[in-house]
Protein backbone atom coordinates (compact mmCIF):
# COMPACT_ATOMS: atom_id res chain seq x y z
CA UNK A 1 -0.35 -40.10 32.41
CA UNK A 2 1.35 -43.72 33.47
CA UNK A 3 3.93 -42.70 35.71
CA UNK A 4 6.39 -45.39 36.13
CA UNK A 5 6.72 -46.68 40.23
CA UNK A 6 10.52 -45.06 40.33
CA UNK A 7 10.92 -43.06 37.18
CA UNK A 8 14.32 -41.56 38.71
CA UNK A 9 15.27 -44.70 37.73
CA UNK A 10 13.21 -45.74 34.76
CA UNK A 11 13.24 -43.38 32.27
CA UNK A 12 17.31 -42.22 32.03
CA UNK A 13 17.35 -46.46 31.18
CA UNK A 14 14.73 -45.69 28.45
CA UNK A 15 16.55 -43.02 27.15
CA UNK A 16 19.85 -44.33 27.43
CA UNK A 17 18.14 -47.19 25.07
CA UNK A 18 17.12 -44.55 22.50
CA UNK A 19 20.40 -43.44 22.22
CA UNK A 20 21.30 -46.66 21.14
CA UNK A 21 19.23 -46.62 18.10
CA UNK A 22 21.08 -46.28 14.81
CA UNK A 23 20.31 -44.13 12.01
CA UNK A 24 17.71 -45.14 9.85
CA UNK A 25 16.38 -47.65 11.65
CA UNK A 26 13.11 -47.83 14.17
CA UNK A 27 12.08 -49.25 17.73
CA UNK A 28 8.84 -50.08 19.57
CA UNK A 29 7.90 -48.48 23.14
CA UNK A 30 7.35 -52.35 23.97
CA UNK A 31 10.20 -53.53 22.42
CA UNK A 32 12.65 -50.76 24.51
CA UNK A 33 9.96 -51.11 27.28
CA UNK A 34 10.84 -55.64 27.36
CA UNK A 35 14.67 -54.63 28.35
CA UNK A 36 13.86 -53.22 31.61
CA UNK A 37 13.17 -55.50 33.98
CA UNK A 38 10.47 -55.02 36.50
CA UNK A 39 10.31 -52.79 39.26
CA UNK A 40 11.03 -54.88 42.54
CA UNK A 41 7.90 -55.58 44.69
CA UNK A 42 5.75 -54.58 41.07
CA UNK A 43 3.26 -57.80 39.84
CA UNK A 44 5.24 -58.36 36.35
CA UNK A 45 1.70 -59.08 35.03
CA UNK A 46 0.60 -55.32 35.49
CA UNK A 47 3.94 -54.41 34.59
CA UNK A 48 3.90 -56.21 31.10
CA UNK A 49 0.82 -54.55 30.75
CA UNK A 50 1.93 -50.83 31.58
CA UNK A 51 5.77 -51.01 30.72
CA UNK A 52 5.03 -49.46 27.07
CA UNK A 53 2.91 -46.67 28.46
CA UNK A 54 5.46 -45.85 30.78
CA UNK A 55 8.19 -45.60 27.56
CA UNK A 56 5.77 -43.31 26.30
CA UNK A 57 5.90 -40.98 29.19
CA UNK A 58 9.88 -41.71 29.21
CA UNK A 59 9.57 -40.03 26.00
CA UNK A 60 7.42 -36.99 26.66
CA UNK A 61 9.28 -35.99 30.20
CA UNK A 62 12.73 -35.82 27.87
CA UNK A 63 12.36 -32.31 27.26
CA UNK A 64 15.75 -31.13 27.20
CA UNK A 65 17.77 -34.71 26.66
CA UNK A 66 18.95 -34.76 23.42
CA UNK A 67 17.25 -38.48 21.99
CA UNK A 68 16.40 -39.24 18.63
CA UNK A 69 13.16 -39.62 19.69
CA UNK A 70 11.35 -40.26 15.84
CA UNK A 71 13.43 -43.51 15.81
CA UNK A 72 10.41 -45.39 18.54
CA UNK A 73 6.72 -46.33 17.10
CA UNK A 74 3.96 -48.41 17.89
CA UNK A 75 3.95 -51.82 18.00
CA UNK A 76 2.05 -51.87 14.27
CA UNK A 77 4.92 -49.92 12.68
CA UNK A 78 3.31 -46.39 12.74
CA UNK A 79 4.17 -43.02 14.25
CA UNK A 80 2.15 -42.23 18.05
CA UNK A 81 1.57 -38.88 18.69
CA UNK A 82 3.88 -37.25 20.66
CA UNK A 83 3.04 -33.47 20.26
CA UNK A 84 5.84 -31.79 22.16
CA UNK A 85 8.26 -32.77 19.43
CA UNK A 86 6.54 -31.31 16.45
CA UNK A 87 3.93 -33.84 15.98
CA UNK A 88 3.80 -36.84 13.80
CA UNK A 89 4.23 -34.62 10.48
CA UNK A 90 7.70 -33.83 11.87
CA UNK A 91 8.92 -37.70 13.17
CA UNK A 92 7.59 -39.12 10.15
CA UNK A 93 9.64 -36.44 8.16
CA UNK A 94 13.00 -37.49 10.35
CA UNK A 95 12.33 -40.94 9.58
CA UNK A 96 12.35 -40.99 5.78
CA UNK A 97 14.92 -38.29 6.27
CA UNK A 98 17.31 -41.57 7.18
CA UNK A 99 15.97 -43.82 4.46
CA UNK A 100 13.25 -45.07 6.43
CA UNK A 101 10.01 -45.80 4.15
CA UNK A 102 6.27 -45.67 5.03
CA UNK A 103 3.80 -47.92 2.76
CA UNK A 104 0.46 -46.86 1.97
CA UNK A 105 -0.87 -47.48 5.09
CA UNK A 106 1.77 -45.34 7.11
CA UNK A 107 3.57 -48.44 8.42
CA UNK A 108 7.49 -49.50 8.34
CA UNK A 109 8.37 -52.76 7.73
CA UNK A 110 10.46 -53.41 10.68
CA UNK A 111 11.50 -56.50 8.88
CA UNK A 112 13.42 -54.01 6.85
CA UNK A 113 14.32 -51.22 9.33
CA UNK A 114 13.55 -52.65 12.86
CA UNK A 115 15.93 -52.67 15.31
CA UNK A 116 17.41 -55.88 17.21
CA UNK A 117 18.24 -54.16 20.39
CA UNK A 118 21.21 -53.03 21.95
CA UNK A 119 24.86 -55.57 21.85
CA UNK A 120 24.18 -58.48 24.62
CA UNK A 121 27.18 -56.60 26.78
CA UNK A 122 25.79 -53.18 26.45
CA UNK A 123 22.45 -54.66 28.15
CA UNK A 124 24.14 -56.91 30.60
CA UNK A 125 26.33 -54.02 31.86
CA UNK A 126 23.29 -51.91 32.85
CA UNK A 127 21.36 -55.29 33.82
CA UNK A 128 18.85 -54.97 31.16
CA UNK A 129 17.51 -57.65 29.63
CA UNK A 130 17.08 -59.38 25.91
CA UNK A 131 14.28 -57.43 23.92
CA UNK A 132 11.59 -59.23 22.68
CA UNK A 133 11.55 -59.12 18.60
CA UNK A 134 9.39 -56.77 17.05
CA UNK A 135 6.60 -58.47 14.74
């Protein structure tokens, strides 16, 4: 498991970004993963490098926080595995459960239900940054 360096700190910002994730559309772990900046005193090259792997763990420690979880995917537009909450079977029926379609390859189009991130002052208030757009 990637643990992030302060997850005290780390993951309630990851899931307060979930929150923020309207119905029927999706996220990336490395989209919600660009907002935060860097830990201080952490390379930002190894953090770019874990900071979606932490997400991830974000995401399975949230036992007990209400998120809508089955809105965040990989970074190719499918479901990840994330067992604890019923398995893909069960995020993939939330998604199209809010309109959100799967093509034959089991990938979204986040050019038609991809999120753009959290308002500018919702970010800035919690010092977050711009996230990166998702392909």
């Amino acid at each position: 498991m990637f643990t992030p360096a302060d997850p005290e700190t780390f993951n309630p910002l990851v899931w307060q970004i979930v929150h923020q994730i309207p119905f029927g559309k999706v996220t990336s772990y490395g989209q919600i993963a660009s907002m935060i900046p860097p830990p201080p005193n952490f390379d930002p090259l190894r953090y770019a490098h874990v900071r979606a792997r932490w997400v991830g763990t974000a995401l399975r420690l949230s036992s007990g926080v209400d998120l809508p979880w089955h809105r965040v995917i990989n970074s190719r537009g499918m479901i990840s595995h994330l067992p604890q909450f019923g398995g893909m079977e069960e995020q993939r029926r939330r998604l199209e459960a809010e309109g959100v379609v799967f093509d034959e390859d089991d990938r979204v189009d986040f050019r038609q239900v991809g999120w753009e991130g959290p308002a500018p002052e919702w970010l800035a208030e919690r010092g977050l940054l711009p996230p990166k757009k998702l392909k």
